[in-house]
PDB file of N, CA and C in Angstrom:
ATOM      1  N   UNK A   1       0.853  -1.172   0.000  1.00  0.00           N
ATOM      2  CA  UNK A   1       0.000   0.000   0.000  1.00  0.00           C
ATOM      3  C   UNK A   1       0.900   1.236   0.000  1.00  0.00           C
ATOM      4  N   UNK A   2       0.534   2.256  -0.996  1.00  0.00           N
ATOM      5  CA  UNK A   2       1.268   3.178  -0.693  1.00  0.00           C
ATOM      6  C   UNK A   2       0.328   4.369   0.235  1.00  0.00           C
ATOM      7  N   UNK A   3       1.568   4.992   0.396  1.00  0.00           N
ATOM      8  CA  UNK A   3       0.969   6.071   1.666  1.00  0.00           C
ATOM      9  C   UNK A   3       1.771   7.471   1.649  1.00  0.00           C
ATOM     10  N   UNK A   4       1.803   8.735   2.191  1.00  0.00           N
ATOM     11  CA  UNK A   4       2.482   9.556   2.629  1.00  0.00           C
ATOM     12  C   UNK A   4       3.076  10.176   3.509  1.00  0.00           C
ATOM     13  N   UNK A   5       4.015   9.919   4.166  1.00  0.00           N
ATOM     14  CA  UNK A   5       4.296  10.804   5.626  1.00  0.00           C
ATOM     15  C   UNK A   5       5.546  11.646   5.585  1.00  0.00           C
ATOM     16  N   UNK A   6       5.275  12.339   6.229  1.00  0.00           N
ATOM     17  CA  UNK A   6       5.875  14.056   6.431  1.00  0.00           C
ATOM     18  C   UNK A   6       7.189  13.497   7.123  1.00  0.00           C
ATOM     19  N   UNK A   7       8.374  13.406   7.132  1.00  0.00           N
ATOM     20  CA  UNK A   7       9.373  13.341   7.841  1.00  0.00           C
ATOM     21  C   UNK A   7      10.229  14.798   7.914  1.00  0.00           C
ATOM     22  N   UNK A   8      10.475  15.239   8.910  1.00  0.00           N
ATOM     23  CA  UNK A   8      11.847  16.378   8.961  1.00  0.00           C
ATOM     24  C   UNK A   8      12.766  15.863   7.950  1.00  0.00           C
ATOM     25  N   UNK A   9      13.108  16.935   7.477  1.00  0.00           N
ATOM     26  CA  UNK A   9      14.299  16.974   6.136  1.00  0.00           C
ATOM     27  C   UNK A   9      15.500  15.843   6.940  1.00  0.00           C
ATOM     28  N   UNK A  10      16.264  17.059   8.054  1.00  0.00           N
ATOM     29  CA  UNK A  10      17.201  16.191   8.686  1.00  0.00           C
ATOM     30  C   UNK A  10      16.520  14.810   9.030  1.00  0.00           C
ATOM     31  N   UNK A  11      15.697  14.600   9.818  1.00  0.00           N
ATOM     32  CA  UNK A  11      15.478  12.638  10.027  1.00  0.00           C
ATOM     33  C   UNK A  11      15.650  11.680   8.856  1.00  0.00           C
ATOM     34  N   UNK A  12      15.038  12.722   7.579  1.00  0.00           N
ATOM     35  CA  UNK A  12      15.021  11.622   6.692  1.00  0.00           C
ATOM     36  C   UNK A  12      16.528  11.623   6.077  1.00  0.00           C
ATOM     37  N   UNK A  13      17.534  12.836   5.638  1.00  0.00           N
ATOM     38  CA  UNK A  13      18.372  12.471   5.659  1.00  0.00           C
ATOM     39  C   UNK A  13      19.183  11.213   6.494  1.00  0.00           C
ATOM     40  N   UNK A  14      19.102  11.424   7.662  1.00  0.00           N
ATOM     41  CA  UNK A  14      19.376  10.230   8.222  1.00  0.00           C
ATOM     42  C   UNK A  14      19.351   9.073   8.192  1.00  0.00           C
ATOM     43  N   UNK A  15      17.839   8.805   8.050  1.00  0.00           N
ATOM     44  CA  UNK A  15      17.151   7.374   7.427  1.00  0.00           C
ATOM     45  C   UNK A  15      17.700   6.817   6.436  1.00  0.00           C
ATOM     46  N   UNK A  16      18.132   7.730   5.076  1.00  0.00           N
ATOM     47  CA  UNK A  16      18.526   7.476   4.042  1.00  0.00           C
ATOM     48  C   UNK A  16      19.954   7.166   4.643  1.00  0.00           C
ATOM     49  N   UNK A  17      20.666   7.702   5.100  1.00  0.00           N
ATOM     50  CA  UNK A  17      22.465   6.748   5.166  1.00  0.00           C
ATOM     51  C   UNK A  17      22.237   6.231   5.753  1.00  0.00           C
ATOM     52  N   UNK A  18      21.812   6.058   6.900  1.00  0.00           N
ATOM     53  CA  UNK A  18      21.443   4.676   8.142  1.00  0.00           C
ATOM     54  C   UNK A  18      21.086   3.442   6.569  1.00  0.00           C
ATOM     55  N   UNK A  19      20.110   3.507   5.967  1.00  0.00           N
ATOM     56  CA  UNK A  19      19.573   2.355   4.844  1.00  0.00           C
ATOM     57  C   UNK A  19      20.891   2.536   3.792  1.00  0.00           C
ATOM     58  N   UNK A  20      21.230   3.400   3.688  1.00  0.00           N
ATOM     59  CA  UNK A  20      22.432   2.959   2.576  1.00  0.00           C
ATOM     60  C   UNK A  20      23.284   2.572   3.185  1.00  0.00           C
ATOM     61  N   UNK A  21      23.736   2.602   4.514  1.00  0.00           N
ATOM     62  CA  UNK A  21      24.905   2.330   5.212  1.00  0.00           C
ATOM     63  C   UNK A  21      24.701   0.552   5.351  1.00  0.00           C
ATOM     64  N   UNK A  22      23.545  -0.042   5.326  1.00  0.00           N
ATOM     65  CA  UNK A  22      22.961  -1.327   5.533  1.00  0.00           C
ATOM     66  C   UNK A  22      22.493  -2.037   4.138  1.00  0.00           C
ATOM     67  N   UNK A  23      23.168  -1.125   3.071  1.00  0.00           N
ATOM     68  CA  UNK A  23      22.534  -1.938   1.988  1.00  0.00           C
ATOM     69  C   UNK A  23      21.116  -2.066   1.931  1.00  0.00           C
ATOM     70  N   UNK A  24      20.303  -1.320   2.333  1.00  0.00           N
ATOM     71  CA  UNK A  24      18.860  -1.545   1.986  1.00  0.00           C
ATOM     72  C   UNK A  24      18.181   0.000   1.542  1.00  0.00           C
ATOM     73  N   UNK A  25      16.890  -0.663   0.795  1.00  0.00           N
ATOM     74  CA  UNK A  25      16.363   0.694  -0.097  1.00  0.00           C
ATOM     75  C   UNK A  25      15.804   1.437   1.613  1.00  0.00           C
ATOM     76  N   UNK A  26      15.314   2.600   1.194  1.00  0.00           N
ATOM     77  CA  UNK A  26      14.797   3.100   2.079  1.00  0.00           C
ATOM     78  C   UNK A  26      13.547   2.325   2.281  1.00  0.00           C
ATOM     79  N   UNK A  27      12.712   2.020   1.274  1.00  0.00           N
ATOM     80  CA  UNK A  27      11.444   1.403   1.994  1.00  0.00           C
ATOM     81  C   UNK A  27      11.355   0.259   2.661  1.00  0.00           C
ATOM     82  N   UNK A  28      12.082  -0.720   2.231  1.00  0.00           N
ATOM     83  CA  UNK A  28      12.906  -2.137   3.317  1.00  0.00           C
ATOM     84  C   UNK A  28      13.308  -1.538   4.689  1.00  0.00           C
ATOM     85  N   UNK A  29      13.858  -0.561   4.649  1.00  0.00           N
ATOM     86  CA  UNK A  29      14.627   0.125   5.978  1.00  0.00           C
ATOM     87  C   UNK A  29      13.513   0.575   6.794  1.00  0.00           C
ATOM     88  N   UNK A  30      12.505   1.133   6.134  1.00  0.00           N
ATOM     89  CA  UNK A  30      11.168   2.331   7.324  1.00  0.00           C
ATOM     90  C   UNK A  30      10.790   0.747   7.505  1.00  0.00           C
ATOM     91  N   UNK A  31      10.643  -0.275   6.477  1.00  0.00           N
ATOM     92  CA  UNK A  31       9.067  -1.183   7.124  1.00  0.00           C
ATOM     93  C   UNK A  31       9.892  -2.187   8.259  1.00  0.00           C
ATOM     94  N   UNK A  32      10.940  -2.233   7.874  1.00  0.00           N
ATOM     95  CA  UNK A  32      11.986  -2.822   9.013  1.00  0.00           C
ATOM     96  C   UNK A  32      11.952  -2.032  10.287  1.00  0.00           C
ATOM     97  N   UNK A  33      12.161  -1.037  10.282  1.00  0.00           N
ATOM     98  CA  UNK A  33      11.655  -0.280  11.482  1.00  0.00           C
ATOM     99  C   UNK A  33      10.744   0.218  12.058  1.00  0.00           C
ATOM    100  N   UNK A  34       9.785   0.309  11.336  1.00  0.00           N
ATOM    101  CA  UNK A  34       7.949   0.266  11.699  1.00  0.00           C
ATOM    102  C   UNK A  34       7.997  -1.322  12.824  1.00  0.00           C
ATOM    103  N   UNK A  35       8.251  -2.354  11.882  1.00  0.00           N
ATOM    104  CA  UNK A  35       8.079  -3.784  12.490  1.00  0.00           C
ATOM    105  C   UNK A  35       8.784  -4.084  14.005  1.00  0.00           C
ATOM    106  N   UNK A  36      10.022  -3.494  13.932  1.00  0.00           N
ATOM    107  CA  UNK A  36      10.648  -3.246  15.349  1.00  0.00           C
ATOM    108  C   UNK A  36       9.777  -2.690  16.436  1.00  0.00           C
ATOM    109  N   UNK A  37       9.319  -1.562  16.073  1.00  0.00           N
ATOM    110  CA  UNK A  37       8.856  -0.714  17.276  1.00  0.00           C
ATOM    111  C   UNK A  37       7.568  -1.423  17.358  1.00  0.00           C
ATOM    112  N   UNK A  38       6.805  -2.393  16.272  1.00  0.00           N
ATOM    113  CA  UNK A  38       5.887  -1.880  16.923  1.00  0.00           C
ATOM    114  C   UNK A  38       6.241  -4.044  17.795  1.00  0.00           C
ATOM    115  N   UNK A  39       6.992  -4.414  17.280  1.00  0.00           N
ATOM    116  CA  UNK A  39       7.270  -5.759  18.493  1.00  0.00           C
ATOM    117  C   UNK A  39       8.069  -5.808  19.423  1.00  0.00           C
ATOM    118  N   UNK A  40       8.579  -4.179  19.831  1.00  0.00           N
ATOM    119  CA  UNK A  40       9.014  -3.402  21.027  1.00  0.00           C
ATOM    120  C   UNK A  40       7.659  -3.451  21.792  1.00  0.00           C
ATOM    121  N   UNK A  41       6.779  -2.624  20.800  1.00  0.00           N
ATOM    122  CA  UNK A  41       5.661  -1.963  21.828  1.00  0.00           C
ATOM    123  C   UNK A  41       4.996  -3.102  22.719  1.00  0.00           C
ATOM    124  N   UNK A  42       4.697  -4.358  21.794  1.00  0.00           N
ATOM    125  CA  UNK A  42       3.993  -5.660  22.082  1.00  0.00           C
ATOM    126  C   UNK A  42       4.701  -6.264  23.165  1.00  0.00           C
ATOM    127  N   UNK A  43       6.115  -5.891  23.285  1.00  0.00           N
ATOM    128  CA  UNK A  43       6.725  -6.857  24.675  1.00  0.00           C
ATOM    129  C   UNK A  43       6.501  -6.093  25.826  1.00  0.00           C
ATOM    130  N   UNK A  44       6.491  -4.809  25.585  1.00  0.00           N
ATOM    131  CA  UNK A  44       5.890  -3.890  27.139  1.00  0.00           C
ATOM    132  C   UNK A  44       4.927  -4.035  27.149  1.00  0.00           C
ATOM    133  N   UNK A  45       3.870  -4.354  26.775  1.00  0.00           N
ATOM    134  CA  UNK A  45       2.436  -4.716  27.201  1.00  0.00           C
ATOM    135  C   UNK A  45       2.670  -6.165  27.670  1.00  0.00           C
ATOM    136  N   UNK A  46       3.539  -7.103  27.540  1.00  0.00           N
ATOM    137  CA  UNK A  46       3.333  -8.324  27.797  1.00  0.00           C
ATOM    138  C   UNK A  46       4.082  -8.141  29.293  1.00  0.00           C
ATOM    139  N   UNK A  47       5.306  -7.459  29.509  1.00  0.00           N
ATOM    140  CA  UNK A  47       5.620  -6.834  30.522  1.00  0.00           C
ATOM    141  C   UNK A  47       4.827  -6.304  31.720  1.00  0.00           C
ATOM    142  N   UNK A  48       3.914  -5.274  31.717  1.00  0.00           N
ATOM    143  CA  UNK A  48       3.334  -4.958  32.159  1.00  0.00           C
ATOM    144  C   UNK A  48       1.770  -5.978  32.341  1.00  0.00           C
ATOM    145  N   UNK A  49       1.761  -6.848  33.397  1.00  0.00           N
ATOM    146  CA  UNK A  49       1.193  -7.830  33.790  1.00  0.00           C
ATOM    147  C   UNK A  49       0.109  -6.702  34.999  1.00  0.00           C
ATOM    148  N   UNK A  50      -0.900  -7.347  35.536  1.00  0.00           N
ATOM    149  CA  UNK A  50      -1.017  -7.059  36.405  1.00  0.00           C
ATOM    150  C   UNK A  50      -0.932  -7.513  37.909  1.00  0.00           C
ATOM    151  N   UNK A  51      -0.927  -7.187  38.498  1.00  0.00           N
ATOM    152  CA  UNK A  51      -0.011  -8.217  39.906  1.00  0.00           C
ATOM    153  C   UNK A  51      -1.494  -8.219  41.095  1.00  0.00           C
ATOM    154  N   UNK A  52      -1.698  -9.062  41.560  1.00  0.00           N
ATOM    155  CA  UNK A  52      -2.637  -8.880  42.833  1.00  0.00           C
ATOM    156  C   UNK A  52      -1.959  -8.741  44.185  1.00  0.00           C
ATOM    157  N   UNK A  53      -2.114  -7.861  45.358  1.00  0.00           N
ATOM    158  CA  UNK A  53      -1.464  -8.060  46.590  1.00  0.00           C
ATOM    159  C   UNK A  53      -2.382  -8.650  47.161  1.00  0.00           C
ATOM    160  N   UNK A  54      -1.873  -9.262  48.537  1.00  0.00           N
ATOM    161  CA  UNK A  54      -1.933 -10.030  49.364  1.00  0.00           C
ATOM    162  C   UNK A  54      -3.706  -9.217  49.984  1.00  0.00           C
ATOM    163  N   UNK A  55      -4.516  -9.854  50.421  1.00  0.00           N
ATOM    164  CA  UNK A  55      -5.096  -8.528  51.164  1.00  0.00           C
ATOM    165  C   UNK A  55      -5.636  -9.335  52.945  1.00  0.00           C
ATOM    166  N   UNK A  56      -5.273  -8.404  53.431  1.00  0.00           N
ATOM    167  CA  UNK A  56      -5.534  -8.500  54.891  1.00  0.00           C
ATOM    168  C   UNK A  56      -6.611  -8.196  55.785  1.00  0.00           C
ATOM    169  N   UNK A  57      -7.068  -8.982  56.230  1.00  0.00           N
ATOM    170  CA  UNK A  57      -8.557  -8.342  56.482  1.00  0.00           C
ATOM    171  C   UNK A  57      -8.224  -7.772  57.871  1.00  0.00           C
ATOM    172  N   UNK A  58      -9.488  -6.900  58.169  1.00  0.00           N
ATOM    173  CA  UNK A  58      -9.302  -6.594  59.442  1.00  0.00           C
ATOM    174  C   UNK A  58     -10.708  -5.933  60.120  1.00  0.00           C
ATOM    175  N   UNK A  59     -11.180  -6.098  61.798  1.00  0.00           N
ATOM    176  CA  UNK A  59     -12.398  -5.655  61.740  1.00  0.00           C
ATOM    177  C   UNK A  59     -12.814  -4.283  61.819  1.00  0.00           C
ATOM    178  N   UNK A  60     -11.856  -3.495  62.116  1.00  0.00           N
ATOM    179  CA  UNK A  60     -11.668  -1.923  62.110  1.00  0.00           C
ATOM    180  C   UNK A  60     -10.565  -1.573  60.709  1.00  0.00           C
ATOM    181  N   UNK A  61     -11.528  -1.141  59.799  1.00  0.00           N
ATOM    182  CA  UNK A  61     -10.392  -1.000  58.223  1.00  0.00           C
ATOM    183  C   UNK A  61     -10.404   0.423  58.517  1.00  0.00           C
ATOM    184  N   UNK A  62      -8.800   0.570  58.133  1.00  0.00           N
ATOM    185  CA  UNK A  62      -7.943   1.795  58.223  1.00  0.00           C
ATOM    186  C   UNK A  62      -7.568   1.662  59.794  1.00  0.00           C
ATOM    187  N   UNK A  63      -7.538   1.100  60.548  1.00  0.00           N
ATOM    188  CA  UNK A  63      -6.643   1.334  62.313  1.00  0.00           C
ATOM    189  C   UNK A  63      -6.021   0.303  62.001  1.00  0.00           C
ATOM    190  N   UNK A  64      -5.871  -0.949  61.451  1.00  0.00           N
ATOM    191  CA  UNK A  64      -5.049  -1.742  61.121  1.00  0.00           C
ATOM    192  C   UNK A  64      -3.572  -1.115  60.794  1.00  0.00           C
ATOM    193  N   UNK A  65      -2.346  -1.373  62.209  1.00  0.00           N
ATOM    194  CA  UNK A  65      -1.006  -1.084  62.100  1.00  0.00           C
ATOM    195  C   UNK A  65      -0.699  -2.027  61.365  1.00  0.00           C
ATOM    196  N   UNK A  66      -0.014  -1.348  59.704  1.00  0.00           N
ATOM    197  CA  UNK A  66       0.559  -2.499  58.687  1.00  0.00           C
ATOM    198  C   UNK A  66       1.946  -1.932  58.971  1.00  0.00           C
ATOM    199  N   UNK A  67       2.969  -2.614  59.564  1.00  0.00           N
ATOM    200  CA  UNK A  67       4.406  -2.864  59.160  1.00  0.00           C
ATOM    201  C   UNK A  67       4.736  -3.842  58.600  1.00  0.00           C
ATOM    202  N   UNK A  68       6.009  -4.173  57.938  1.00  0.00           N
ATOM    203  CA  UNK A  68       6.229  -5.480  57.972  1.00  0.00           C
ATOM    204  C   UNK A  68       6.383  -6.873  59.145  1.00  0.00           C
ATOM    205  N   UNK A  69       6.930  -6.575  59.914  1.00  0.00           N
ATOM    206  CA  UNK A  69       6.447  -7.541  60.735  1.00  0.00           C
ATOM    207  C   UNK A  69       4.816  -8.053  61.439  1.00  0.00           C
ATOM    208  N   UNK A  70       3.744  -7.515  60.783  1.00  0.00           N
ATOM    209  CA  UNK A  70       2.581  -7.642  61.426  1.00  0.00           C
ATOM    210  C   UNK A  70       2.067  -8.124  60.206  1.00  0.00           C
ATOM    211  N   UNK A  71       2.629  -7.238  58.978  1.00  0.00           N
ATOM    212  CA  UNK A  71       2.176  -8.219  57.466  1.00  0.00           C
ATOM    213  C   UNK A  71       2.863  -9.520  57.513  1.00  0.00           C
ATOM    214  N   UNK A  72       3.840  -9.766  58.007  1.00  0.00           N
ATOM    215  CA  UNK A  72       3.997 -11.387  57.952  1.00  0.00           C
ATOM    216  C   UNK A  72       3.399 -12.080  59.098  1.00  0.00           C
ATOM    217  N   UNK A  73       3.653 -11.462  60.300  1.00  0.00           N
ATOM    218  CA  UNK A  73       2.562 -12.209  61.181  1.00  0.00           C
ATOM    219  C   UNK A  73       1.411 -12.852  60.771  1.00  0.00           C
ATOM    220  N   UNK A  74       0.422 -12.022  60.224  1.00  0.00           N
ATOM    221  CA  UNK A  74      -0.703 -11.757  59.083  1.00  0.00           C
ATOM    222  C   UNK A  74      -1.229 -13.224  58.183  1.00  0.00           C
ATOM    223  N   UNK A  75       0.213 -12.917  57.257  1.00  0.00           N
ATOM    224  CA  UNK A  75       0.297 -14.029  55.884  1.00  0.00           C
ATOM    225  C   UNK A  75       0.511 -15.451  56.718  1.00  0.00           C
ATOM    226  N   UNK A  76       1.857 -15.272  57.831  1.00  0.00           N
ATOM    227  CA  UNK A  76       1.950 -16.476  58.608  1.00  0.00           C
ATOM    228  C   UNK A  76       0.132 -17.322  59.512  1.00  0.00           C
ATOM    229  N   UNK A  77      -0.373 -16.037  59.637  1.00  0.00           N
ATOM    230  CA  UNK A  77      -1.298 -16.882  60.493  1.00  0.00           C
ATOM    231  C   UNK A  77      -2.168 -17.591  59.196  1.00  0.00           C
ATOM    232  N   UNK A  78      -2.674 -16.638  58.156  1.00  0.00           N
ATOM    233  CA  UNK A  78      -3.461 -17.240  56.889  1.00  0.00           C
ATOM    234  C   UNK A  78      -2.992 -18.497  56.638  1.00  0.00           C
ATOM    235  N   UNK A  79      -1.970 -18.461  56.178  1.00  0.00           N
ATOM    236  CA  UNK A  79      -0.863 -19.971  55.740  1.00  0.00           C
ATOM    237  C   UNK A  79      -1.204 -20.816  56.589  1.00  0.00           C
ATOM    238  N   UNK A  80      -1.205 -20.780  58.224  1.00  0.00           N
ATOM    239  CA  UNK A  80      -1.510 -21.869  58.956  1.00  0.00           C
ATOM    240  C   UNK A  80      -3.064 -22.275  58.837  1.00  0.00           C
ATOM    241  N   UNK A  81      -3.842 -21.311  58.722  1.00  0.00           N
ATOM    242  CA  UNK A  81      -5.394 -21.970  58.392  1.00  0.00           C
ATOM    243  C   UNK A  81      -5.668 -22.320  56.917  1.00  0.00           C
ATOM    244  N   UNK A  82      -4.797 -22.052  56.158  1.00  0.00           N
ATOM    245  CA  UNK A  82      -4.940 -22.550  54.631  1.00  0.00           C
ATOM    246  C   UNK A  82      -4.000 -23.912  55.054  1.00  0.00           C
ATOM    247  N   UNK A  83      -3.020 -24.105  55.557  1.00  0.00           N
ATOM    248  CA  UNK A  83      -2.833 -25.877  55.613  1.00  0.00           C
ATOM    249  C   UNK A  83      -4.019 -26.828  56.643  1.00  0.00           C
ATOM    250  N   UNK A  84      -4.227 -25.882  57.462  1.00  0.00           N
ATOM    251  CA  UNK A  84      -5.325 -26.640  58.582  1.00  0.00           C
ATOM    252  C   UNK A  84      -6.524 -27.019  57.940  1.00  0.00           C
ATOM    253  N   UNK A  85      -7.056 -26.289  56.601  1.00  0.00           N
ATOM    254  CA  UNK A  85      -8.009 -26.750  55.988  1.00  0.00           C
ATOM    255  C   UNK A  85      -8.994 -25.695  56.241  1.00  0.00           C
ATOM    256  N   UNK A  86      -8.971 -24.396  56.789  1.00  0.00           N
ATOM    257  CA  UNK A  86     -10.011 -23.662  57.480  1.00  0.00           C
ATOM    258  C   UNK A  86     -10.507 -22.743  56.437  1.00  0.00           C
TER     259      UNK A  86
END
């Protein structure tokens, strides 16, 4: 398909010896680099996962003192009623 896009004089100079410097026409060179970025773009989305935290219940939410030692206290006591079967 053909198409049109506006490049700055200087970039495209560039483009052009970067592709002659590699032996390739310029249009091999842009679709070669279109294809890069955009299976750049596709690995940061695969990157960017979303993560779940832990969550802690409690019967007064927000007075709950979270340090770390009370968040593992916490996870430690869960863990023991998740092997106990509870």
């Amino acid at each position: 398909m053909r198409t049109t896009v506006d490049i700055p004089d200087n970039l495209l100079r560039r483009v052009k010896a970067a592709a002659a410097l590699e032996g390739k026409s310029l249009k091999v060179f842009l679709t070669q680099a279109v294809i890069h970025e955009l299976e750049r773009s596709a690995e940061r989305k695969i990157v960017r996962k979303k993560i779940s935290l832990p969550l802690v219940p409690s019967n007064h939410p927000g007075t709950l003192k979270l340090d770390s030692d009370n968040i593992a206290r916490i996870l430690s006591q869960e863990d023991c009623h998740a092997f106990a079967g509870h």
